[in-house]
Protein backbone atom coordinates (compact mmCIF):
# COMPACT_ATOMS: atom_id res chain seq x y z
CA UNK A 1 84.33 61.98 130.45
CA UNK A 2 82.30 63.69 132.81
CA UNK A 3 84.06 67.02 132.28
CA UNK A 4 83.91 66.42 128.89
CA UNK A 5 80.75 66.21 129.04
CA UNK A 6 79.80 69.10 130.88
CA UNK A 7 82.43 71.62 129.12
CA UNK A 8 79.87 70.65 125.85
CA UNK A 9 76.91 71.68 128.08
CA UNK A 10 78.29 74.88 129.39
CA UNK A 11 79.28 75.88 125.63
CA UNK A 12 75.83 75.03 124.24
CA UNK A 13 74.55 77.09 126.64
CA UNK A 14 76.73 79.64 126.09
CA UNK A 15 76.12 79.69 122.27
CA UNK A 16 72.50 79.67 122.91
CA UNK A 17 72.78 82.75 125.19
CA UNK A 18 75.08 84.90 122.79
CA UNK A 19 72.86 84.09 119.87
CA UNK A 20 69.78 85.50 121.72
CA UNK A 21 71.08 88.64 123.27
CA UNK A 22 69.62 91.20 122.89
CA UNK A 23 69.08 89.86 119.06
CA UNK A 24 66.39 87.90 117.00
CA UNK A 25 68.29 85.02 115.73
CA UNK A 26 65.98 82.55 117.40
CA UNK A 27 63.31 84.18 115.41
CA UNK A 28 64.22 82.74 111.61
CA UNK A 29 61.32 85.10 110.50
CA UNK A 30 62.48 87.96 111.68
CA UNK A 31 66.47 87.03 110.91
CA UNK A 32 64.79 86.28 107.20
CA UNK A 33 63.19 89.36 107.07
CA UNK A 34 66.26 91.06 108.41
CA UNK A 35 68.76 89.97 105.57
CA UNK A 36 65.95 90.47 102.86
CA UNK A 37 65.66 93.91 103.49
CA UNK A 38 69.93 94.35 103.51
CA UNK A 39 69.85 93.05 100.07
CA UNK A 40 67.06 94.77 99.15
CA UNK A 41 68.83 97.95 100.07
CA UNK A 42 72.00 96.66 98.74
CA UNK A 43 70.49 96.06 95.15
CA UNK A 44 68.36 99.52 95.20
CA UNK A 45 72.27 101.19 96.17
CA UNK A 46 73.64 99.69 93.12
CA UNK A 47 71.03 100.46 90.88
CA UNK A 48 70.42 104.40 92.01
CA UNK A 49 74.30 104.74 91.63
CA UNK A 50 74.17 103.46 88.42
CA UNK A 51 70.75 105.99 87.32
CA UNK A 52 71.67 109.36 89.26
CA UNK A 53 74.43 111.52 87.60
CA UNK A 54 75.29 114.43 85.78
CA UNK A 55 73.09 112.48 82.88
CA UNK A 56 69.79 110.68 84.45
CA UNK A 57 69.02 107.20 83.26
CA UNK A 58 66.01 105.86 83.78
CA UNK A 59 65.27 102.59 85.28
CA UNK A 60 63.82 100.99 81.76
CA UNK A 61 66.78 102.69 80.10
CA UNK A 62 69.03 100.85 82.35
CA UNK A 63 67.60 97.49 82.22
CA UNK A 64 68.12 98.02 78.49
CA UNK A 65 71.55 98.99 78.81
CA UNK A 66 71.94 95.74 81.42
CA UNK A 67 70.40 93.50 78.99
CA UNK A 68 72.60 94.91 75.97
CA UNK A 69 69.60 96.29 73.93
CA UNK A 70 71.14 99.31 74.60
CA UNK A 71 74.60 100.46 72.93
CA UNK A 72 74.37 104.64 73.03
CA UNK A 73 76.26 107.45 74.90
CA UNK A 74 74.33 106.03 78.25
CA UNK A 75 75.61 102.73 77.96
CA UNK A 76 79.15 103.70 77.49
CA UNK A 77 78.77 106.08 80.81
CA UNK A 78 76.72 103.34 83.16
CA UNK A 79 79.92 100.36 81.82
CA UNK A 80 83.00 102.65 81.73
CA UNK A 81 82.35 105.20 84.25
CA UNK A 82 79.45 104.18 87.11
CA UNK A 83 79.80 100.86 86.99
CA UNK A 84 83.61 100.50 88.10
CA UNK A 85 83.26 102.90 90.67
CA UNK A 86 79.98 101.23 92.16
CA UNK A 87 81.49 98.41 92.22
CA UNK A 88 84.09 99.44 93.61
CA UNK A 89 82.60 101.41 96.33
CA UNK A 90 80.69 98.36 97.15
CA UNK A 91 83.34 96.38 97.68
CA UNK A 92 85.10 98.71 99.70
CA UNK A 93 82.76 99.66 102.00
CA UNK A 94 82.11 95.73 102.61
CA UNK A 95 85.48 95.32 103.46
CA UNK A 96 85.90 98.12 105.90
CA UNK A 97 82.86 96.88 107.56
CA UNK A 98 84.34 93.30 107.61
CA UNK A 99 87.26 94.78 108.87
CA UNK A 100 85.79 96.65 111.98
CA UNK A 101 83.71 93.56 112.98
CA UNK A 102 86.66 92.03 113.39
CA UNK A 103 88.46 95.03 114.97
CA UNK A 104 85.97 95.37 117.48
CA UNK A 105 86.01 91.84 118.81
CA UNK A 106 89.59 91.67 118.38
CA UNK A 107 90.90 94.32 120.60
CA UNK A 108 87.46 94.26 122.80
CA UNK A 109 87.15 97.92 121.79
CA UNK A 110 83.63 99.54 120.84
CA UNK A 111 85.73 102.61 119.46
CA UNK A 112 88.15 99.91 117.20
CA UNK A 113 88.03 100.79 113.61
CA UNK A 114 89.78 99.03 110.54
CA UNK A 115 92.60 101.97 110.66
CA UNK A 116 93.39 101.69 114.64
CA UNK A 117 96.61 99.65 114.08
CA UNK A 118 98.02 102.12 111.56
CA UNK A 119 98.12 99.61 108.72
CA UNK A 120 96.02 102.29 106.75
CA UNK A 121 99.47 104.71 107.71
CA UNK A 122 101.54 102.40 106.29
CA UNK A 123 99.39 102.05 102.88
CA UNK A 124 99.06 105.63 102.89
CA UNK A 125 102.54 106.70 103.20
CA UNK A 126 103.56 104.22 100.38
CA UNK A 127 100.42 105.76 98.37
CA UNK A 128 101.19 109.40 98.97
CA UNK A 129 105.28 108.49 97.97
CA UNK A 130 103.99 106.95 94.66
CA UNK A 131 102.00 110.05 93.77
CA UNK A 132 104.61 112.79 94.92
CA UNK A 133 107.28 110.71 92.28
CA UNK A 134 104.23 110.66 89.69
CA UNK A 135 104.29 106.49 89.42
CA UNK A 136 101.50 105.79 86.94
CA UNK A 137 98.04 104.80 88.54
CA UNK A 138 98.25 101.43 87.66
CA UNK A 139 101.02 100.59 90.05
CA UNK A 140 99.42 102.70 92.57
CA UNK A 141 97.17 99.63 93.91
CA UNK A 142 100.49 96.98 94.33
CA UNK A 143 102.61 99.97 96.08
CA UNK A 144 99.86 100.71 98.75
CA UNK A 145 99.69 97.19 98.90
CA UNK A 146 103.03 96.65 99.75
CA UNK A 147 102.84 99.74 101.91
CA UNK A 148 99.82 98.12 103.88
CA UNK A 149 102.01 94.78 103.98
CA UNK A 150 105.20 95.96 105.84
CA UNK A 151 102.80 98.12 108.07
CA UNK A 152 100.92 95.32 108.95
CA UNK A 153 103.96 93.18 109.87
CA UNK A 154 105.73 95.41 111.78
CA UNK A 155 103.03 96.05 114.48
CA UNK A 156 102.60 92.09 114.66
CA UNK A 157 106.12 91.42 114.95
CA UNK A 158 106.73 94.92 117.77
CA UNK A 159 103.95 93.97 119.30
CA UNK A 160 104.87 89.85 119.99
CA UNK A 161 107.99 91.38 121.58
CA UNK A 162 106.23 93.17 123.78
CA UNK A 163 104.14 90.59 125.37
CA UNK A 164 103.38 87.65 124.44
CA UNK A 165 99.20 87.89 124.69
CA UNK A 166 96.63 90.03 125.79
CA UNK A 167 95.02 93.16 123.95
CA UNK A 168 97.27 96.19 125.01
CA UNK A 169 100.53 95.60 123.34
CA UNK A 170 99.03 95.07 120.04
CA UNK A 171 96.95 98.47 120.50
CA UNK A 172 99.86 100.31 121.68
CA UNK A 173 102.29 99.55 118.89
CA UNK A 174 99.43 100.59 116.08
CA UNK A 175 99.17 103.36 118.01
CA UNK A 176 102.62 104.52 118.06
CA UNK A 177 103.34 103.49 114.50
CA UNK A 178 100.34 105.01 113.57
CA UNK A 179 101.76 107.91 114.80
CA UNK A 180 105.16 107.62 113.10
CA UNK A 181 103.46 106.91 109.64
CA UNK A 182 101.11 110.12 110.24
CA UNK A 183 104.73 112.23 110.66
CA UNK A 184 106.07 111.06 107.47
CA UNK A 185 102.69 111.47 105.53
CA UNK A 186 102.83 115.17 107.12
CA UNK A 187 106.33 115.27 105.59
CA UNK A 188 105.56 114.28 102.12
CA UNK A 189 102.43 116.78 101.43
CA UNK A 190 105.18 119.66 103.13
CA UNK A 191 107.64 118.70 100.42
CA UNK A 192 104.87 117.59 97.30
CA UNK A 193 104.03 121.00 94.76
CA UNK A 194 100.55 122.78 94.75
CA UNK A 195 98.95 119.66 92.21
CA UNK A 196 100.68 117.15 93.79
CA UNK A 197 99.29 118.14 97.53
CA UNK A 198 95.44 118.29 96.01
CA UNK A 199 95.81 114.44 94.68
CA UNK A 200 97.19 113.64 98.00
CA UNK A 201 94.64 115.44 99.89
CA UNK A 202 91.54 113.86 97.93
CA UNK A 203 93.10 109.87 98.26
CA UNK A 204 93.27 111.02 102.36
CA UNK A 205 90.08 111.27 102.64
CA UNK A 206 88.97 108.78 100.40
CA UNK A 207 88.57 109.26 96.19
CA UNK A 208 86.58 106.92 94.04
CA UNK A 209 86.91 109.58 91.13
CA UNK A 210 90.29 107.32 89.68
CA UNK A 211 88.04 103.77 90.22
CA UNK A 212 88.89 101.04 87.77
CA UNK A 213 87.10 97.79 87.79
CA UNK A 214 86.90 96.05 90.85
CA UNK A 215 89.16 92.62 90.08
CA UNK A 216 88.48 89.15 90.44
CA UNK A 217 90.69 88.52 92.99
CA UNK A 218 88.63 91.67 95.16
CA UNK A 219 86.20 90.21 95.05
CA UNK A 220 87.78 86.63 95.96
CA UNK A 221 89.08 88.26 98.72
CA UNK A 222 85.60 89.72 100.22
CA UNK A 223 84.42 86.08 99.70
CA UNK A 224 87.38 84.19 101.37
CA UNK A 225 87.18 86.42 104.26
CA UNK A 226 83.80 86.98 104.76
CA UNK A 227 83.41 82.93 105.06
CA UNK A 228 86.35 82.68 106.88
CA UNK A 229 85.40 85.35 109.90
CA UNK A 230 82.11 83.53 109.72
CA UNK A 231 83.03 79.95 110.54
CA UNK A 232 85.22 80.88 112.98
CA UNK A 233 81.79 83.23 114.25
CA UNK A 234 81.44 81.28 117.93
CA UNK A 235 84.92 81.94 118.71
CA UNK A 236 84.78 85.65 117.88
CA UNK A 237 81.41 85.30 120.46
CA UNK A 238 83.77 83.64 122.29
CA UNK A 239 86.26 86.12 122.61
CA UNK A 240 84.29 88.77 124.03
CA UNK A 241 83.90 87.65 127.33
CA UNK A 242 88.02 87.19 127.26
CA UNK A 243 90.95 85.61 126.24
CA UNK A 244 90.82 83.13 129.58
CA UNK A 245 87.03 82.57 129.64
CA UNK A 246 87.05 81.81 125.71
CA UNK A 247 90.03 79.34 126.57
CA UNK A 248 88.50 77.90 128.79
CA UNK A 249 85.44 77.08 127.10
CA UNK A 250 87.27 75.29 124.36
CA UNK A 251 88.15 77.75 121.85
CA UNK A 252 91.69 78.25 120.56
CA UNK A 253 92.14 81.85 121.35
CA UNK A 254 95.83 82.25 119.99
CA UNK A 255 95.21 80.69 116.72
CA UNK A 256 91.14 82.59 116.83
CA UNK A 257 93.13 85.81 117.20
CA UNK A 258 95.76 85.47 114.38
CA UNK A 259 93.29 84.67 111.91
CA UNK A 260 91.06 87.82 112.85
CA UNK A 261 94.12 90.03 113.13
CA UNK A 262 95.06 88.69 109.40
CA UNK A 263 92.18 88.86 108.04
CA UNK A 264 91.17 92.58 109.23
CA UNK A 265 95.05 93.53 108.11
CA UNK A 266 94.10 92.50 104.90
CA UNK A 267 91.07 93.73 103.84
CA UNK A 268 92.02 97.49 105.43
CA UNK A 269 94.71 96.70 103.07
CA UNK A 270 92.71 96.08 99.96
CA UNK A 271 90.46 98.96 100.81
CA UNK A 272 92.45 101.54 101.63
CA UNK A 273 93.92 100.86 98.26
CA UNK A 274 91.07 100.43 96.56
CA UNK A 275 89.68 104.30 97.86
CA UNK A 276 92.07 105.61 99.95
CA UNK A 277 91.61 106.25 103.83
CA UNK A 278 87.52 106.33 104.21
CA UNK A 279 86.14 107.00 107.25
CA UNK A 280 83.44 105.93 109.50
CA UNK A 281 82.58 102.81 107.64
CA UNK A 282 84.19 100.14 109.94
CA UNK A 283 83.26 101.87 113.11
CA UNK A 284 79.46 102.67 112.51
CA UNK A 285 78.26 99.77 110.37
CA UNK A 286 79.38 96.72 113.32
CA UNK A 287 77.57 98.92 115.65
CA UNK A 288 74.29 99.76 113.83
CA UNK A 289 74.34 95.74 112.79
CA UNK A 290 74.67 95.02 115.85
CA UNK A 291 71.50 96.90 117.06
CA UNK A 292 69.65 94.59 114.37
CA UNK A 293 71.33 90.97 114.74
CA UNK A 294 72.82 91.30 118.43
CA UNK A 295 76.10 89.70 119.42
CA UNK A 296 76.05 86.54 117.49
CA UNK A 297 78.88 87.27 114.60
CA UNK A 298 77.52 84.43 112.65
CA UNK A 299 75.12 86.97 111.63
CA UNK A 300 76.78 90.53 112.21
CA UNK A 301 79.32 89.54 109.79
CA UNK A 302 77.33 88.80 106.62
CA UNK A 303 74.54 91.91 107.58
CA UNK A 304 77.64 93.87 108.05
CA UNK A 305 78.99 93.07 104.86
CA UNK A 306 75.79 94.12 103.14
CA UNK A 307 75.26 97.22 105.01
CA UNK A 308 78.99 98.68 104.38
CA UNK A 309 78.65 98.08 101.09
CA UNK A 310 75.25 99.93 100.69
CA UNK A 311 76.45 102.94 102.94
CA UNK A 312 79.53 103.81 101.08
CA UNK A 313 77.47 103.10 97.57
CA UNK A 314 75.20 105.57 98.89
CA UNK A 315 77.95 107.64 100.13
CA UNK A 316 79.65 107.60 96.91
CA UNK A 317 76.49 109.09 95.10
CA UNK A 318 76.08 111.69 97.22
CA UNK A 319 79.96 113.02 96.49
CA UNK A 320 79.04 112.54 92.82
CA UNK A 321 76.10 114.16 92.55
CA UNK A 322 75.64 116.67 95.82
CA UNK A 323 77.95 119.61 93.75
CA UNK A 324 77.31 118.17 90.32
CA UNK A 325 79.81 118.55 87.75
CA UNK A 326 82.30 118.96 91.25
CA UNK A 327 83.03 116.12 92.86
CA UNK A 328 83.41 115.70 96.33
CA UNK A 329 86.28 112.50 98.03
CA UNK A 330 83.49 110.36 99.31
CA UNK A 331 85.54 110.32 103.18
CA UNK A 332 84.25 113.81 103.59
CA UNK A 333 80.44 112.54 102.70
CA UNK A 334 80.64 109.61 105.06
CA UNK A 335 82.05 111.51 107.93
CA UNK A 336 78.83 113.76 107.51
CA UNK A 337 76.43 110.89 107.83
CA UNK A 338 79.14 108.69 110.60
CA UNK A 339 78.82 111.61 113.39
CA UNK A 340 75.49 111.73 113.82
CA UNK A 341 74.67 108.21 113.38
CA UNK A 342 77.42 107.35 115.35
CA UNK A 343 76.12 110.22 118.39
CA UNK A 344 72.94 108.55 118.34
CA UNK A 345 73.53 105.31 118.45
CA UNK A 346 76.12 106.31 121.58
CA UNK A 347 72.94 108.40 123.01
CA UNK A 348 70.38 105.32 122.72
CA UNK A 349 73.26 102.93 124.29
């Protein structure tokens, strides 16, 4: 009873000094303030992507054309065209940024991003395959799905035969597969034609220029995953003091781990197939968030969320509208703002 007892106190305290490390979460103004100004930016993303273009739209033209008062040339262009692919640069860059969180604590790296464990490999070999036989678009989604699938089981399965816990054998059979997939991508642009090698080349480094509507079930998955990482948020805290502390402090670090490897596999799934292989995303947002909200994931997940999504919204207008009629693949726009961020943020720490 006694230990008992004092296991609870050393875990409260514990929670209590995570939460306020080098962080505001005991401030509920400040965390208030913090999250009203990510949504703030997250709504004034959407809206500019949906205004700035080839064709402007102004913002009373817009609400108009949100409202339905408006049915002309504009409101075809903001529903078929800038719509699906703000949405669907939203979502994406929320799950990469979900993803990297998750990373991050997973593998105790500070350099982990959502495409360390070559699962993004695996989606884009499958990808590149489908577009080299000229599959049709709409099956291109399911096939780097699938692609992402066997990637993401084979690097669990290599890696649980290679030790049975700890960090390293999971990081060193990504890496190595990783580098397998990346042979066999090299392989296919070698033996694709001159058209075929430029499609390949623009999903590589990420391409919202083909974006249909983001799903239901995208957006399902953002949700399920986002509350998921979140409840389990003191065991991620957990975890980053180490697999034995966090055991010993109560938290079930096998079955913690599993669900974080899961659901990181699967949203750099649904991503990667959503836009192709975008950069930066997952390995600047955790760390800028965490700047702002400290350690405590119960509140770098959900800011992270919002400021992925906003970044690669952002991003995404840039590539449309930086070379106007030309578009750019939005990778190559969010490497440009990732290395210096990413240099500063490395200077300042």
């Amino acid at each position: 009873m006694h230990f008992a007892m004092t296991l609870k106190k050393r875990n409260r305290i514990l929670d209590n000094s995570l939460t306020k490390k080098k962080t505001m979460p005991g401030n509920p103004a400040k965390t208030f303030l913090l999250f009203f100004s990510l949504l703030t930016i997250a709504l004034t993303s959407v809206m500019l992507s949906l205004q700035l273009g080839s064709i402007h739209i102004s913002t009373e033209q817009l609400w108009q054309i949100l409202n339905g008062s408006d049915h002309g040339m504009e409101a075809r262009i903001v529903s078929e065209l800038r719509w699906p692919r703000t949405a669907t640069a939203f979502v994406t860059g929320s799950l990469l940024a979900l993803s990297g969180v998750l990373m991050q604590v997973l593998l105790r790296n500070p350099l982990a991003d959502p495409y360390i464990l070559g699962i993004s490999g695996g989606a884009a070999t499958a990808a590149l395959f489908a577009i080299s036989i000229g599959i049709s678009s709409i099956w291109l989604q399911p096939v780097t799905l699938a692609g992402a699938a066997i990637a993401m089981l084979l690097v669990y399965f290599f890696a649980r035969l290679g030790a049975r816990q700890g960090n390293s054998p999971l990081l060193l059979t990504g890496v190595i597969l990783a580098a397998g997939w990346g042979a066999l991508i090299n392989l296919l642009l070698i033996l694709a034609d001159n058209h075929t090698v430029h499609a390949m080349l623009f999903w590589l480094m990420g391409d919202l220029s083909y974006a249909d509507r983001v799903q239901s079930w995208h957006l399902l998955l953002l949700i399920f995953a986002g509350v998921i990482a979140w409840w389990f948020g003191r065991d991620l805290n957990l975890l980053l003091l180490g697999e034995a502390k966090a055991f010993t402090l109560g938290s079930p670090v096998k079955r913690v781990r599993i669900i974080a490897y899961s659901l990181a596999a699967m949203c750099t799934a649904t991503a990667v197939s959503l836009a192709g292989t975008v950069g930066f995303i997952g390995l600047i947002i955790p760390h800028m968030m965490r700047k702002l909200t400290g350690s405590d994931h119960r509140l770098l997940i959900p800011a992270s969320v919002l400021a992925g999504g906003s970044l690669l919204t952002i991003a995404d207008m840039g590539a449309r509208t930086f070379m106007s009629p030309q578009q750019l693949p939005v990778g190559v726009i969010t490497a440009m703002l990732g290395v210096p961020i990413f240099l500063y943020l490395l200077i300042r720490r």
